[in-house]
Structures are given as structure tokens and as C-alpha cells.
C-alpha atoms as a PDB file:
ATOM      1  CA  UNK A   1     -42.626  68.844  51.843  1.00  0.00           C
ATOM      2  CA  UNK A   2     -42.435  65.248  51.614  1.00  0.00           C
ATOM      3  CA  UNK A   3     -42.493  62.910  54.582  1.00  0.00           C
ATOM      4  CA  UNK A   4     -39.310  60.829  54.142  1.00  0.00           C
ATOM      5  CA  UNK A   5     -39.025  59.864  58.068  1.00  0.00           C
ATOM      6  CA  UNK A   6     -42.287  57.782  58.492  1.00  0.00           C
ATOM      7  CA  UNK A   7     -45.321  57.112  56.577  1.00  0.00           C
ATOM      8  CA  UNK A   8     -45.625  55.850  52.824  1.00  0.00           C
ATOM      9  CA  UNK A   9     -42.319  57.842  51.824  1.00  0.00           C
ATOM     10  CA  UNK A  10     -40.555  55.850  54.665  1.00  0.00           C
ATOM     11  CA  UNK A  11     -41.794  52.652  53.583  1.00  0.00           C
ATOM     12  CA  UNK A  12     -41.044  53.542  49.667  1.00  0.00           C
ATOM     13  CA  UNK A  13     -37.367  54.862  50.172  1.00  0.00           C
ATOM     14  CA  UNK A  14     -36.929  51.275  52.829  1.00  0.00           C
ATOM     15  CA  UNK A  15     -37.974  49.518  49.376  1.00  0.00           C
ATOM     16  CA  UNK A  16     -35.395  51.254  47.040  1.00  0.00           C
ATOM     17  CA  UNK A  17     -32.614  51.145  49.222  1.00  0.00           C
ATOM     18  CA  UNK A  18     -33.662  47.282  49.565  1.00  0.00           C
ATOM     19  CA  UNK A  19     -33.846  47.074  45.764  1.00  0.00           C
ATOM     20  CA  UNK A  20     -30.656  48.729  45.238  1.00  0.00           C
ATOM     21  CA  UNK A  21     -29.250  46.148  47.814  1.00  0.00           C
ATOM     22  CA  UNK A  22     -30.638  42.923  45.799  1.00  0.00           C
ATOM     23  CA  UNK A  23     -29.087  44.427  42.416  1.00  0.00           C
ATOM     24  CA  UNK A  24     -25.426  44.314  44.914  1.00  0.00           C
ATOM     25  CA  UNK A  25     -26.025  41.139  46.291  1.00  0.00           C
ATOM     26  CA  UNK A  26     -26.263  39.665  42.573  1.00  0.00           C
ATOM     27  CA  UNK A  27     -24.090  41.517  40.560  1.00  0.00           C
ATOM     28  CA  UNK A  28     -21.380  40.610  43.873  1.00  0.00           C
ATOM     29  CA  UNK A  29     -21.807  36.789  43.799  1.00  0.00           C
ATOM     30  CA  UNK A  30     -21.506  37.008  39.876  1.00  0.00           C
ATOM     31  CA  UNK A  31     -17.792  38.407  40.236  1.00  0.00           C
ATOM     32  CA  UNK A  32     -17.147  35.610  43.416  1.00  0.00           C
ATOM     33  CA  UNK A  33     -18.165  33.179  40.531  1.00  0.00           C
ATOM     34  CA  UNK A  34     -15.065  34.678  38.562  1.00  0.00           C
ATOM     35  CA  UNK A  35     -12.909  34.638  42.070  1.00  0.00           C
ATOM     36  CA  UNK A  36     -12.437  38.196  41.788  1.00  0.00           C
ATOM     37  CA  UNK A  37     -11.455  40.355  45.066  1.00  0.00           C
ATOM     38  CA  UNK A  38     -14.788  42.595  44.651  1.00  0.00           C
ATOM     39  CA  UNK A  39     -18.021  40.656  46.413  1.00  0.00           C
ATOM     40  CA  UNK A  40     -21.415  40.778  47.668  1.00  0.00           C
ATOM     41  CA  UNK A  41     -20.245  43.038  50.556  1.00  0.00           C
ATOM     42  CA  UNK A  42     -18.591  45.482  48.720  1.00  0.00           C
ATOM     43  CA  UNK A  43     -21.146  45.695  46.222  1.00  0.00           C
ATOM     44  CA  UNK A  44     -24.217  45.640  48.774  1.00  0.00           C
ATOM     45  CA  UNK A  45     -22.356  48.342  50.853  1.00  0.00           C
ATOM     46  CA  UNK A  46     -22.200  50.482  47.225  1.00  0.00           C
ATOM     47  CA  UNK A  47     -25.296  49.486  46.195  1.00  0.00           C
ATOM     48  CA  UNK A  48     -27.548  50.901  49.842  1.00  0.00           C
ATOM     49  CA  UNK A  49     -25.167  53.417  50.079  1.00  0.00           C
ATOM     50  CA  UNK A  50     -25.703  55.222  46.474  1.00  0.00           C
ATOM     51  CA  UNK A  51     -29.281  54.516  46.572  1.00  0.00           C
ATOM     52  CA  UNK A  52     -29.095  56.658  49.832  1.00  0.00           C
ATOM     53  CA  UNK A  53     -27.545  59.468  48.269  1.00  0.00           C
ATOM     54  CA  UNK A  54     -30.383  59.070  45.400  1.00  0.00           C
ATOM     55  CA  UNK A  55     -32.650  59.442  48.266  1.00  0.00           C
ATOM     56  CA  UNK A  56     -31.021  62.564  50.054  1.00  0.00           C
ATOM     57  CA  UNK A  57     -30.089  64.647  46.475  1.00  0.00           C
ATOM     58  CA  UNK A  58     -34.085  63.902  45.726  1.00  0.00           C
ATOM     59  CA  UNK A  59     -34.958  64.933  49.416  1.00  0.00           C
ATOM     60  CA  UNK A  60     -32.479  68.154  49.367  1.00  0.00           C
ATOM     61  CA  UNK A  61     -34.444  69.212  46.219  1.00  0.00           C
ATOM     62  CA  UNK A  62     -37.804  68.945  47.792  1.00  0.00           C
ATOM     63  CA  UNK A  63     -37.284  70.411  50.928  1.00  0.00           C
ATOM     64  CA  UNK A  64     -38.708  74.285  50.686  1.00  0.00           C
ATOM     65  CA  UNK A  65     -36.165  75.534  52.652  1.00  0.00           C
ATOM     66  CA  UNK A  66     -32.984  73.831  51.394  1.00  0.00           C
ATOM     67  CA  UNK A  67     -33.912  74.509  47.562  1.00  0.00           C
ATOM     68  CA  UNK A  68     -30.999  71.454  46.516  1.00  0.00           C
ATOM     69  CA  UNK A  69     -29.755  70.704  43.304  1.00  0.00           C
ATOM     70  CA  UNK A  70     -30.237  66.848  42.677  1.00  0.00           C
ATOM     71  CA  UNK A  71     -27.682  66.194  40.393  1.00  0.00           C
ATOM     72  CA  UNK A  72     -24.546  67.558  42.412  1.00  0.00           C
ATOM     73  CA  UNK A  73     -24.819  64.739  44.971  1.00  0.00           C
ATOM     74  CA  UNK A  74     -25.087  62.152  42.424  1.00  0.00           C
ATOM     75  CA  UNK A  75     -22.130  63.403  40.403  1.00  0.00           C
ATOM     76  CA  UNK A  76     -20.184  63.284  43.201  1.00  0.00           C
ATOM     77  CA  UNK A  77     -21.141  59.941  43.889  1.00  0.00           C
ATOM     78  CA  UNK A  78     -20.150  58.826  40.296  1.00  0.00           C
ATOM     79  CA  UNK A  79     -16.879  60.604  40.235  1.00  0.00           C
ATOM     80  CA  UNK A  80     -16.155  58.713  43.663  1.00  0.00           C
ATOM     81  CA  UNK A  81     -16.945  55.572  42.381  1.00  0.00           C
ATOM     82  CA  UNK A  82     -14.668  55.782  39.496  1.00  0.00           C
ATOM     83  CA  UNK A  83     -11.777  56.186  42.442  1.00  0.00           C
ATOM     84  CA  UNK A  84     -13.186  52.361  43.550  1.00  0.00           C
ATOM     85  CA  UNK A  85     -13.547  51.323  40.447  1.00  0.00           C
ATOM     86  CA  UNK A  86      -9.988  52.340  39.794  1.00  0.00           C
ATOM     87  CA  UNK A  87      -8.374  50.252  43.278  1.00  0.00           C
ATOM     88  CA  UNK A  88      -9.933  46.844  41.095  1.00  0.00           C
ATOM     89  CA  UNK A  89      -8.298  47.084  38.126  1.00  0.00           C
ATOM     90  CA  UNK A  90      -4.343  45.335  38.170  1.00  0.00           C
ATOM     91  CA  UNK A  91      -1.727  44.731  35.754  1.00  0.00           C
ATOM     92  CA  UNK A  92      -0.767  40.950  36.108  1.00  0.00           C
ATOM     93  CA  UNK A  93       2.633  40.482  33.677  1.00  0.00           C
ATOM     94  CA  UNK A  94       1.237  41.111  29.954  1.00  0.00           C
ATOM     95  CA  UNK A  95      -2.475  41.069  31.236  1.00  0.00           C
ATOM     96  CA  UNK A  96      -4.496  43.221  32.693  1.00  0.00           C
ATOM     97  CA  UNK A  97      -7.654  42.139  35.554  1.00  0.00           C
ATOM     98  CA  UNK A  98     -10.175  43.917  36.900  1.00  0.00           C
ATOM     99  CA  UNK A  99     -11.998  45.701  33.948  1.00  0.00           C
ATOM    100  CA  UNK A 100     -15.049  44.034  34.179  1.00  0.00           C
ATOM    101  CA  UNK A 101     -15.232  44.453  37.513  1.00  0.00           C
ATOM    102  CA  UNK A 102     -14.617  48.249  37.553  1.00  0.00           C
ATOM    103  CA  UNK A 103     -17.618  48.499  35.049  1.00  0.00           C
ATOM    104  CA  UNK A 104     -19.645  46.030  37.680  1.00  0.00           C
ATOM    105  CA  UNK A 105     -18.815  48.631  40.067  1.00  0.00           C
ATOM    106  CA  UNK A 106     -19.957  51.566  38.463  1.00  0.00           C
ATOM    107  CA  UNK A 107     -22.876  50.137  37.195  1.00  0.00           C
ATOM    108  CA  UNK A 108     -23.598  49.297  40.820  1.00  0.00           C
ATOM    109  CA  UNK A 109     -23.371  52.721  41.107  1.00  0.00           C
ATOM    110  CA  UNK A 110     -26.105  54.226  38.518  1.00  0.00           C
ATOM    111  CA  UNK A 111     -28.345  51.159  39.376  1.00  0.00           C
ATOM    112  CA  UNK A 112     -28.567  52.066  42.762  1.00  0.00           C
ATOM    113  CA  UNK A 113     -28.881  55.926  42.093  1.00  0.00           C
ATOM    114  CA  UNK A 114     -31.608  55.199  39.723  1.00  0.00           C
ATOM    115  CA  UNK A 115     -33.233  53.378  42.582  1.00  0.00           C
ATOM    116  CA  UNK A 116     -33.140  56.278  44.688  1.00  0.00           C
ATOM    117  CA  UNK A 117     -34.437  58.667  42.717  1.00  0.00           C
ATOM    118  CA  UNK A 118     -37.134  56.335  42.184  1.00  0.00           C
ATOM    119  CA  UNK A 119     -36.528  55.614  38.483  1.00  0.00           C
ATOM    120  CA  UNK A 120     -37.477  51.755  38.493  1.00  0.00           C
ATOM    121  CA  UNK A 121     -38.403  50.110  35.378  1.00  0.00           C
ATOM    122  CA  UNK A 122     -35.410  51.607  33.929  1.00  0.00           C
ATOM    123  CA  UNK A 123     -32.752  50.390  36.485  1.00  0.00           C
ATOM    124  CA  UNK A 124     -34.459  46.948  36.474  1.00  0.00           C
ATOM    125  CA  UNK A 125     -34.310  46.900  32.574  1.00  0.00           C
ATOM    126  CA  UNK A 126     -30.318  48.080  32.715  1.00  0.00           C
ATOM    127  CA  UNK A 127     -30.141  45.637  35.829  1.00  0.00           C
ATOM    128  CA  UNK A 128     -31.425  42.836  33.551  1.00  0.00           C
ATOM    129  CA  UNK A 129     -29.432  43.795  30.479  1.00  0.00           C
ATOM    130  CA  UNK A 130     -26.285  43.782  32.200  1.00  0.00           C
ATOM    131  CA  UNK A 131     -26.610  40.462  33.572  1.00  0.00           C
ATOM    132  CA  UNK A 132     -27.539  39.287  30.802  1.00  0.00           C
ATOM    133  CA  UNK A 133     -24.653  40.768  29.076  1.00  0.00           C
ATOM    134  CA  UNK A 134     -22.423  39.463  31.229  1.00  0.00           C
ATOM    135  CA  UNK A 135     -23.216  35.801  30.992  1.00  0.00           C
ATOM    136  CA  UNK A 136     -24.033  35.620  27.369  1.00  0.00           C
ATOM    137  CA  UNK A 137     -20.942  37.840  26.158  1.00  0.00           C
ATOM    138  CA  UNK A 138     -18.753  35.711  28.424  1.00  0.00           C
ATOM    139  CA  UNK A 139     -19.817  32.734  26.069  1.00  0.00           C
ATOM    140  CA  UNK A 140     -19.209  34.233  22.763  1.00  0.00           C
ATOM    141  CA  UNK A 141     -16.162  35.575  23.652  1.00  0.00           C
ATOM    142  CA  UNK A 142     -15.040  32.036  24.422  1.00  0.00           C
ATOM    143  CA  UNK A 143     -15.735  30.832  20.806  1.00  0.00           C
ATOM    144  CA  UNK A 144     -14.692  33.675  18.850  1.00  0.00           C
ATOM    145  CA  UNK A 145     -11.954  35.046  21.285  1.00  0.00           C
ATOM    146  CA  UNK A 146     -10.733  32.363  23.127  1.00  0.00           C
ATOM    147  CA  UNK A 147      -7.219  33.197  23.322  1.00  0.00           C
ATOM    148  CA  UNK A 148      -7.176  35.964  25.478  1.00  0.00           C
ATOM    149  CA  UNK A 149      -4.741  35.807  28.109  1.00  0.00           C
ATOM    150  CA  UNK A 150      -1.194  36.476  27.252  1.00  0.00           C
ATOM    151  CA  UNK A 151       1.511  34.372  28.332  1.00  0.00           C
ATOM    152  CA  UNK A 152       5.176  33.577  27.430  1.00  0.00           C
ATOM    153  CA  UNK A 153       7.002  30.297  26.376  1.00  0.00           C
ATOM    154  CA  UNK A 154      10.236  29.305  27.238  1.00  0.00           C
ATOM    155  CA  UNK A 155      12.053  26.956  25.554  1.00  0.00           C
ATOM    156  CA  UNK A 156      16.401  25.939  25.582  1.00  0.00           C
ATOM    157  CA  UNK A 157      17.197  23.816  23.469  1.00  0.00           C
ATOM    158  CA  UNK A 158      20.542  21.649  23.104  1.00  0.00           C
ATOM    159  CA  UNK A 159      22.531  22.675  19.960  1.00  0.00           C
ATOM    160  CA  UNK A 160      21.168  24.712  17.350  1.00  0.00           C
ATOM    161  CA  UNK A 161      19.310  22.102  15.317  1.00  0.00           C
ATOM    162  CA  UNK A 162      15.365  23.347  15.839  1.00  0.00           C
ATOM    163  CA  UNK A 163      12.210  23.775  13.861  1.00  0.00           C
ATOM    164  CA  UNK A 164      10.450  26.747  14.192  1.00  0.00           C
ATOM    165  CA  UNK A 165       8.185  25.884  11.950  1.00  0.00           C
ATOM    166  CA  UNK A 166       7.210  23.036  13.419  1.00  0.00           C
ATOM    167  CA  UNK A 167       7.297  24.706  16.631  1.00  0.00           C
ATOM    168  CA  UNK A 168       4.710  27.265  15.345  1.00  0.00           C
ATOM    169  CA  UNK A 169       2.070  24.463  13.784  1.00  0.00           C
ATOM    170  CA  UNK A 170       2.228  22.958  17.460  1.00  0.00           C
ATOM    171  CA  UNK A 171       1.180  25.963  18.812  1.00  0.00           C
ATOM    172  CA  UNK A 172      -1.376  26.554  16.670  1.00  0.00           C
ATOM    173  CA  UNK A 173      -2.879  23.501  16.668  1.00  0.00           C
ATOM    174  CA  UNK A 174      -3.209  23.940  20.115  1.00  0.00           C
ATOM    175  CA  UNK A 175      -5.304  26.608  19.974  1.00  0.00           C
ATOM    176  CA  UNK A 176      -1.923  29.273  20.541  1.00  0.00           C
ATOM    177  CA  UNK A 177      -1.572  32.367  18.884  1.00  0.00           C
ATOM    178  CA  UNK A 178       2.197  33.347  18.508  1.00  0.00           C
ATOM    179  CA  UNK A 179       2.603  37.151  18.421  1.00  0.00           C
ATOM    180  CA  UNK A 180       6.426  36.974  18.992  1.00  0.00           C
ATOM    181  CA  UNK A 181       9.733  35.281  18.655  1.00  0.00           C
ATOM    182  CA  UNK A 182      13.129  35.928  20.230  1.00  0.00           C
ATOM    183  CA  UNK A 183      16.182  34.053  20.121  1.00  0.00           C
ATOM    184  CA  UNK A 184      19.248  33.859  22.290  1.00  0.00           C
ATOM    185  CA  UNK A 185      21.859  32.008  21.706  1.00  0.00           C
ATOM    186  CA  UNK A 186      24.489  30.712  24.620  1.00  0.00           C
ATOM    187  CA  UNK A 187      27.556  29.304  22.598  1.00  0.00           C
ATOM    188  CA  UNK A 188      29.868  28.490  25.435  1.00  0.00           C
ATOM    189  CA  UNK A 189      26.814  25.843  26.436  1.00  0.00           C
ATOM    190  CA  UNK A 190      25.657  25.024  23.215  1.00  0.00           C
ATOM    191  CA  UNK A 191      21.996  26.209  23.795  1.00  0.00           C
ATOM    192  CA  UNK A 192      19.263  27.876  22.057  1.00  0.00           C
ATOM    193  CA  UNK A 193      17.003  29.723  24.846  1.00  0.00           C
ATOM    194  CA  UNK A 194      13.292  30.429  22.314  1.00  0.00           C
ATOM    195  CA  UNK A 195      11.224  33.180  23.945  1.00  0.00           C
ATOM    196  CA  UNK A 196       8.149  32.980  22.297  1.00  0.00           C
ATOM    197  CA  UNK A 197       5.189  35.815  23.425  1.00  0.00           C
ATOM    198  CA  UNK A 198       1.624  33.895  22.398  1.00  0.00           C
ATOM    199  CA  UNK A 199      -2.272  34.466  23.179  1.00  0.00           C
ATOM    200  CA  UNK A 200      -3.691  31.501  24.892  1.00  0.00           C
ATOM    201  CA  UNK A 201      -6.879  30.061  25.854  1.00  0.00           C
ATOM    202  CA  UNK A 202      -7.294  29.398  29.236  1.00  0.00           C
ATOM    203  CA  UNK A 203      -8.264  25.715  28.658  1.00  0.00           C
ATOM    204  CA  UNK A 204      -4.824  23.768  27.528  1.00  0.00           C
ATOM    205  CA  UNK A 205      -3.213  21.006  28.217  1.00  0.00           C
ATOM    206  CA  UNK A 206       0.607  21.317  29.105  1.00  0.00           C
ATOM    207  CA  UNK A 207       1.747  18.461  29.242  1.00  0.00           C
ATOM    208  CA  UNK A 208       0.746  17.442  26.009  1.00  0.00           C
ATOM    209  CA  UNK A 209       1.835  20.610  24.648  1.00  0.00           C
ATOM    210  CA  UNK A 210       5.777  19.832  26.383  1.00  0.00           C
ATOM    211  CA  UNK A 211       5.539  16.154  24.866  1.00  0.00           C
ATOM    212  CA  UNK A 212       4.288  17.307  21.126  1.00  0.00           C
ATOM    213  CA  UNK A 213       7.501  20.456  21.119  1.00  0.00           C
ATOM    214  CA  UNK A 214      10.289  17.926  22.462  1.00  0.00           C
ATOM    215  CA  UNK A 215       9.831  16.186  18.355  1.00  0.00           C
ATOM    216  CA  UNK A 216      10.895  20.032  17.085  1.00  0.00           C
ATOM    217  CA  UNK A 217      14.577  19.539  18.907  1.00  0.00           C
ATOM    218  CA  UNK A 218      16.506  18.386  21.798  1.00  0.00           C
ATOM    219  CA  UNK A 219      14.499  20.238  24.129  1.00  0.00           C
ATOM    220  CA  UNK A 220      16.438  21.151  27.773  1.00  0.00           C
ATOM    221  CA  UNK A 221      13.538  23.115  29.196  1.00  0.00           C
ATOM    222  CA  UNK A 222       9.910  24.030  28.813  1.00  0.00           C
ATOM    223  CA  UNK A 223       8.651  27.118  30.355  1.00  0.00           C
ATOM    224  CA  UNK A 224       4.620  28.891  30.174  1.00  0.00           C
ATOM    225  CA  UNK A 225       4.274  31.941  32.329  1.00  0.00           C
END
């Protein structure tokens, strides 16, 4: 039977459970770099905690008398995490948040259990790859996705005298993707209301985007939401 309460196996399961909590700590202040809800403190608590289980589903299998199955413990723990993972992710208008940070979360998870059942060049190699995923994608999805977030455009205009054409080459010079047009007309008022559903990057300047659509019309309003 192995001695996990004092000795070298003390000292070893103190170091993953410290390990797992460094892998946490990191992958935490990464998402408080993107201001998102989930932190160092809710990943650190994952993070010791799952490498704890790793520890107890590899202890329960060891011990002669309690004759444990190590993998029922840990697939508990996974289909837990998903429940955490789950509570992250919210639907903001046409967007949704939190993705990333679900997967940060679960990954969390299998780091840490990895940890515990002392697999460690292979959690440090998925440790490494996902960090480095996560910065490096982040950059290429800027310059070959960079309108990502989707947003609407509101514009009234006075009278019915409007280019949507030109409307449309503003946009896209400025980096807008339109997706969608709808029209309402208010005849009493004499207005044009221009609903207009585009991607966006999340770099843009509005007010030179309001002062370059006011030459398509007699522009009443400008709306982005």
C-alpha cells in the first residue's frame, strides 16, 4: 500500500496538487486579461481541487482493501465540470461570451487530473500548447477574422431620398460586414428608420463612421448596438 499521508508520497502528491495550482493561477489571470468573470480563484480552487480527486481515484485503486476503480472519480469530476463550464457561457444580444472560457475551464480540469494521477510531461506539454494556443490564435483571428462581434445599426433618415449603396461602401470600408437590411418606413413623419444587422471589428471609430453616413442622406439619427 502506498504511503500517501507522510513520507516521499506526501511530499510528491504536495507537488502535484501545487503544480495543478500554478497551471490555475495562469490560465486564471489569462481570462482577467480578457475581463472575463472566471479568475485565478476560481481556476486555482478547480485546479487543487481536481488534482485531489486525481490523487484519491489513484489512492482508492491502490489501497488492497478498497480495490477502486480510477476512472469513476475522474469522470465524475469531468461531467461536473461541464455543469461550471456551462454557468460561464452567456448570450449577450446577437453574441454569445464565455466559450473560451468554458474550454479554459475544462481544460483546467484534465490538466489538473493529469497532475494527480501523476501524468506530467503530458499535462505540461497540453499546459504549454494551450497557452500557446490561446495567445497566438487570438492574433490570427484578428487579421483574418476581425469582424466578429455582431452588432446592429440604426439609422432614420428625413424623407426618402437615401443611398444604400453608398451606405454599404461606408461600411465596408470601415472594416463592416453587412449581413442584413430592413426598412421601415413612417409616412405620417416623413422618415426612413434603416436597420442594418453587420459583423464588426472591435476596433472602430464612430464618430467618423456617423460623419462619413450623414453624405448618404439627411440623416435624423445614428444608432450601433
Amino acid at each position: 500500500m502506498f504511503n500517501f499521508v507522510f513520507g516521499e508520497k506526501f511530499i510528491e502528491c504536495c507537488a502535484r496538487i501545487l503544480l495543478s495550482g500554478v497551471f490555475g493561477i495562469v490560465l486564471g489571470i489569462e481570462r482577467k486579461n480578457h475581463f472575463q468573470a472566471i479568475g485565478m480563484r476560481t481556476l486555482l480552487l478547480i485546479s487543487v481541487s481536481c488534482a485531489l480527486m486525481g490523487i484519491l481515484s489513484f489512492w482508492a485503486a491502490a489501497h488492497e482493501h478498497l480495490m477502486g476503480d480510477p476512472t469513476r472519480i475522474a469522470a465524475g469530476v469531468l461531467t461536473g465540470i461541464g455543469f461550471i463550464g456551462g454557468g460561464a457561457i452567456m448570450h449577450q444580444g446577437f453574441n454569445i461570451k464565455g466559450i473560451t472560457t468554458a474550454a479554459i475551464i475544462w481544460t483546467t480540469a484534465a490538466l489538473s487530473l493529469a497532475v494527480g494521477f501523476g501524468i506530467y510531461l503530458p499535462a505540461l506539454f497540453a499546459f504549454a500548447m494551450a497557452l500557446i494556443g490561446l495567445k497566438a490564435f487570438q492574433k490570427v483571428e484578428d487579421i483574418f477574422f476581425p469582424a466578429a462581434k455582431i452588432k446592429n445599426i440604426d439609422l432614420v433618415y428625413k424623407g426618402g431620398d437615401v443611398d444604400i449603396g453608398q451606405i454599404k461602401e461606408i461600411l465596408s470600408e470601415n472594416g463592416i460586414i453587412v449581413r442584413d437590411i430592413n426598412f421601415c418606413n413612417s409616412y405620417d413623419e416623413d422618415l426612413l428608420e434603416i436597420t442594418i444587422l453587420v459583423n464588426t471589428p472591435d476596433e472602430r471609430d464612430l464618430k467618423k463612421l456617423a460623419n462619413e453616413l450623414k453624405q448618404t442622406g439627411a440623416l435624423q439619427k445614428f444608432s450601433f448596438s
